[in-house]
Protein backbone atom coordinates (compact mmCIF):
# COMPACT_ATOMS: atom_id res chain seq x y z
CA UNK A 1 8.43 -29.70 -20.03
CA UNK A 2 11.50 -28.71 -18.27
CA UNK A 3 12.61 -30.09 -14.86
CA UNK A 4 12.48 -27.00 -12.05
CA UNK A 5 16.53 -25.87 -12.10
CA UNK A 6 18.72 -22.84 -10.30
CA UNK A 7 17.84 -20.53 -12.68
CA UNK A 8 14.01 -21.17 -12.67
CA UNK A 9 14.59 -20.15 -8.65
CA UNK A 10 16.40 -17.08 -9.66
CA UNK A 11 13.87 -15.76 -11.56
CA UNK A 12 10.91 -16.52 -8.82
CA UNK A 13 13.70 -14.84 -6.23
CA UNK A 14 13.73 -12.01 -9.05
CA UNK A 15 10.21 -11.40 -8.81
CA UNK A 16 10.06 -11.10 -5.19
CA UNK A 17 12.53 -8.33 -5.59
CA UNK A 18 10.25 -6.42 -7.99
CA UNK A 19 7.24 -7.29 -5.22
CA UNK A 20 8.98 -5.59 -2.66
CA UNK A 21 9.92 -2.56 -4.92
CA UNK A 22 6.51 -1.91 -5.71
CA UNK A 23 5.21 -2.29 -2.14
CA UNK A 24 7.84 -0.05 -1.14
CA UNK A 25 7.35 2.42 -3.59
CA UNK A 26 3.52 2.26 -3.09
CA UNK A 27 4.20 2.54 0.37
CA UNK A 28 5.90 5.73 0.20
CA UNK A 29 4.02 7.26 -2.61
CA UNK A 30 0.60 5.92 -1.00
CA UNK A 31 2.13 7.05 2.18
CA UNK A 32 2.40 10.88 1.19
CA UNK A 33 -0.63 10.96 -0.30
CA UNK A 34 -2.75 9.33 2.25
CA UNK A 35 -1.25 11.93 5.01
CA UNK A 36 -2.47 14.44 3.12
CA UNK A 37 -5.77 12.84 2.33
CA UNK A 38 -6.23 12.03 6.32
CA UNK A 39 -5.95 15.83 7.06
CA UNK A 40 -8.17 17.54 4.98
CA UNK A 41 -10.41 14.44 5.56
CA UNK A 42 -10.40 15.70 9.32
CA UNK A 43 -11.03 19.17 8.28
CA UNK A 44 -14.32 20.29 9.77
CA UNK A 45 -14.49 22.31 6.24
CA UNK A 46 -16.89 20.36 4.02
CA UNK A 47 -15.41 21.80 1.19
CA UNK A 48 -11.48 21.07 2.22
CA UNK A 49 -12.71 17.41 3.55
CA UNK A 50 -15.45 16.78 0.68
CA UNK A 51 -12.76 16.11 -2.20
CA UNK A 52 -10.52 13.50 0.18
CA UNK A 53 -13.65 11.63 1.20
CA UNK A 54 -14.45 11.09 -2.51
CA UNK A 55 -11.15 10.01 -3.34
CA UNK A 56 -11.45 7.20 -0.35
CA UNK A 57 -14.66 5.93 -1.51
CA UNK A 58 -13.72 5.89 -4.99
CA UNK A 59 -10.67 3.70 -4.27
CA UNK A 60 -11.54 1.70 -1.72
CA UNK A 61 -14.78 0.92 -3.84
CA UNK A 62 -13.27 -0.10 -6.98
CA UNK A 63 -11.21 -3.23 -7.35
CA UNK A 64 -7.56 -2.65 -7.76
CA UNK A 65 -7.25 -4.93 -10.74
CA UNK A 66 -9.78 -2.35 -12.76
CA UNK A 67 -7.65 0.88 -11.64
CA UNK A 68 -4.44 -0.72 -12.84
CA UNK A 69 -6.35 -1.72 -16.14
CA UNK A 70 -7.61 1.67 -16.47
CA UNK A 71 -4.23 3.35 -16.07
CA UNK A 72 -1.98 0.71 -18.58
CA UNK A 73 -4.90 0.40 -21.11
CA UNK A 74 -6.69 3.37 -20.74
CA UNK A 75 -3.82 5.94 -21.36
CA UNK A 76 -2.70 3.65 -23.73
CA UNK A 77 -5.41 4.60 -25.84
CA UNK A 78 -4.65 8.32 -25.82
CA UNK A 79 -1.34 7.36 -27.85
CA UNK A 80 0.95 7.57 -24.54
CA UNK A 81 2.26 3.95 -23.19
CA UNK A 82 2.88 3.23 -20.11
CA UNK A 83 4.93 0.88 -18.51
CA UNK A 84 3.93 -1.90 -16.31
CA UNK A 85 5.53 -0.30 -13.07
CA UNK A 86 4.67 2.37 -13.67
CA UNK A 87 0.97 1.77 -13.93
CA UNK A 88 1.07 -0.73 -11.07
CA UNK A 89 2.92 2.08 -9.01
CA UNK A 90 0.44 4.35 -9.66
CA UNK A 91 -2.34 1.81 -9.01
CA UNK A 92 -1.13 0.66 -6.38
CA UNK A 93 -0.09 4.17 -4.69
CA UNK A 94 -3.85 5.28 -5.03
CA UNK A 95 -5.14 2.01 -3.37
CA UNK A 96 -2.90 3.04 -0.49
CA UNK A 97 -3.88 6.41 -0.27
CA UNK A 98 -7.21 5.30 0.58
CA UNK A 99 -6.98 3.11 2.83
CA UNK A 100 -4.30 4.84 4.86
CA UNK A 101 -6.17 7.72 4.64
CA UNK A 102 -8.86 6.53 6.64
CA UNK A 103 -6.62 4.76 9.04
CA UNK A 104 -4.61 7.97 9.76
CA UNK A 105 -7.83 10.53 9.82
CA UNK A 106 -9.23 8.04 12.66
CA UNK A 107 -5.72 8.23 14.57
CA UNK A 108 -6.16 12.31 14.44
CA UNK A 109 -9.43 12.28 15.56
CA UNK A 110 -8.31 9.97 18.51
CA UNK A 111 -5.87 12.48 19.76
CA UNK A 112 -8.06 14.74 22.73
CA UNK A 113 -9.03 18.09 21.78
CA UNK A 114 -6.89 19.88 24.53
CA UNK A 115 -3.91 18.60 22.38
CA UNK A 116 -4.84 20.89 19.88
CA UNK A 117 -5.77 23.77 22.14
CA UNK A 118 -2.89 23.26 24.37
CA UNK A 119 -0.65 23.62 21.01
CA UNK A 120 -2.93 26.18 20.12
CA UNK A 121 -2.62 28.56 23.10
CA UNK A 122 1.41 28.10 22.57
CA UNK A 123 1.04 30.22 19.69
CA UNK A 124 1.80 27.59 16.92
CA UNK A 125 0.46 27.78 13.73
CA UNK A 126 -1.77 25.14 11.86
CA UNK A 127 1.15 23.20 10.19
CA UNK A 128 3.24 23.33 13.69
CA UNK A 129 0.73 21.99 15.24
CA UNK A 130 0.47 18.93 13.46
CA UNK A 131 3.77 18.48 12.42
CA UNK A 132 4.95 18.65 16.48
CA UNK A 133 2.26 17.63 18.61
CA UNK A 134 -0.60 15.69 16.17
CA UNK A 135 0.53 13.60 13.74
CA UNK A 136 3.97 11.85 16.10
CA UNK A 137 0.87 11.06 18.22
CA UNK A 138 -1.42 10.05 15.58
CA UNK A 139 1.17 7.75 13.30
CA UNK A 140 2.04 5.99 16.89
CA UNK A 141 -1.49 5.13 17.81
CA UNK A 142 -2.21 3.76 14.04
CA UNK A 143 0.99 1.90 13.87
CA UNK A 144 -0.80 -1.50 14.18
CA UNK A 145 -3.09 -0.95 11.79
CA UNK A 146 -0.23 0.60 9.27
CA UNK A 147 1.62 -2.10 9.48
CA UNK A 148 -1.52 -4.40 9.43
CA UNK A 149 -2.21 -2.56 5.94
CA UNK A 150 1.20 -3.23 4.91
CA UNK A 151 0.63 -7.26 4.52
CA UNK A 152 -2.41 -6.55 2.66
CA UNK A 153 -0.43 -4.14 0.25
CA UNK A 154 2.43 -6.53 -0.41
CA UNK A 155 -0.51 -9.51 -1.34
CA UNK A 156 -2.20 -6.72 -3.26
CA UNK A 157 1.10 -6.70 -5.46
CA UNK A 158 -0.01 -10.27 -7.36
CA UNK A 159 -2.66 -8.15 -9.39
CA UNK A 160 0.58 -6.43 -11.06
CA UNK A 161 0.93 -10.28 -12.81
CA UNK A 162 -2.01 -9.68 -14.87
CA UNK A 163 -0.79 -6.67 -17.31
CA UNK A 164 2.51 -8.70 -17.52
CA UNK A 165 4.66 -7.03 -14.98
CA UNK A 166 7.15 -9.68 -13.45
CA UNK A 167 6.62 -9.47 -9.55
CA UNK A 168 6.66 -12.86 -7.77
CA UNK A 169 3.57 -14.43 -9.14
CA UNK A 170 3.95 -13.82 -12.29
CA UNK A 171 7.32 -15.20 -12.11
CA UNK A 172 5.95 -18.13 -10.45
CA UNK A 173 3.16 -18.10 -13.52
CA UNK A 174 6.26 -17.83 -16.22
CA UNK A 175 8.27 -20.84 -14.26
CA UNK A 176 5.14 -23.11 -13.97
CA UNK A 177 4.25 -22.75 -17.62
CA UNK A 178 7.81 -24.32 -18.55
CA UNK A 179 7.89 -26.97 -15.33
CA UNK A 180 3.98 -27.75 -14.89
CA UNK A 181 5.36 -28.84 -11.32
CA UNK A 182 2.45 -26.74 -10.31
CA UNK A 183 3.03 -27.95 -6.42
CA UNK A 184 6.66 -26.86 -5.85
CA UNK A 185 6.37 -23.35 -7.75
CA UNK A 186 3.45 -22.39 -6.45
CA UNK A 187 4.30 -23.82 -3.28
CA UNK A 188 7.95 -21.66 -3.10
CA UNK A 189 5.49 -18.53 -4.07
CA UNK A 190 3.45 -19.07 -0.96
CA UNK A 191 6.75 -19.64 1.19
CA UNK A 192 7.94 -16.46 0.16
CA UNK A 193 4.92 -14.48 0.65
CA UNK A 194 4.73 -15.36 3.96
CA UNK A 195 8.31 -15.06 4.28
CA UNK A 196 7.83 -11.38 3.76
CA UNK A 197 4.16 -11.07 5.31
CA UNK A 198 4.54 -13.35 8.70
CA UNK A 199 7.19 -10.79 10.80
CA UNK A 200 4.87 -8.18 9.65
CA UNK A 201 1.64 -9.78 11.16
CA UNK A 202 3.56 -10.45 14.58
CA UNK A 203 4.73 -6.81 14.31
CA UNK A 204 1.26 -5.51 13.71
CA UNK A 205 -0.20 -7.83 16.81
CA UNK A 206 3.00 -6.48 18.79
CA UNK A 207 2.32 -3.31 18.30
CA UNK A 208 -1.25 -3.59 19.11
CA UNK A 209 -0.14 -4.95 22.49
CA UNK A 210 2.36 -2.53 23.66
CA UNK A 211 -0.96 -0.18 22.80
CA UNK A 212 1.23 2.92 22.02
């Protein structure tokens, strides 16, 4: 057993570096995604808004630890390895996806249907449409919930620890095993967690307030 030291800190402080890399690249990869998932999801097409639905359901129905497992195990099998980010990327990406998916497609179908024909009857095609008038309206109005999602993404980052990817609890994992001061690691974890999560919560209930 080892007393807790500097560098045990700089390698918990590491890990919260690789937690916010993966949120943010989940965020943006998630982020694309999702867009695209909450428009053909609002498609009155059943089948342009039948394969986005699935995709929703299937990811917001399976637990995130069993997609990650399926990605850096499964494809392992097929002779191709994957790395640890890269898996918990992906995972991670498709969790988002979902979930802003559904949060976005109800923002579009909150916006009034004389938006659309008013856009409509200035001669603007499909894409202008929603690229000027919908979707600036849409992302505003879900901003709270967004955000909101965000917190639950960056929490949703500790699965990572369990195919051996180095994000803050795992770090925290790696330090306790040497310490066993199970109380201050675990305890620093938590600080930082909320650290990152807290001005993200107030932002969310902000935002909710100003209503925009």
């Amino acid at each position: 057993m080892r007393e807790f030291s500097q560098n045990h800190m700089i390698l918990i402080l590491q890990g919260l570096g690789w937690t916010m890399a993966l949120t943010l690249a989940a965020m943006v990869f998630g982020g694309i995604l999702g867009l695209l998932v909450a428009v053909l999801r609002s498609s009155p097409n059943r089948w342009i808004s039948l394969p986005s639905a699935v995709l929703i359901r299937l990811f917001q129905g399976i637990p995130l630890v069993v997609v990650i497992f399926m990605i850096y195990f499964g494809i392992a099998r097929t002779g191709y390895n994957v790395s640890p980010f890269v898996a918990c990327t992906v995972g991670l990406s498709l969790f988002a996806a979902a979930f802003l998916g559904e949060i976005w497609r109800g923002a579009l179908l909150a916006i009034p249907r004389a938006q659309w024909e008013s856009a409509d009857s200035l001669g603007m095609t499909s894409f202008q449409m929603l690229r000027i008038a919908i979707l600036p309206q849409a992302l505003r109005l879900s901003a709270p919930a967004t955000v909101g999602f965000l917190v639950q993404l960056v929490k949703a980052t500790s699965v990572c620890s369990m195919v051996g990817f180095v994000e803050l609890m795992r770090a925290g994992q790696m330090v306790n095993g040497t310490t066993f001061d199970s109380f201050r690691v675990f305890g620093i974890v938590a600080a930082l967690y909320l650290l990152i999560n807290l001005p993200m919560s107030f932002a969310a209930k902000r935002l909710e307030k100003l209503k925009l």
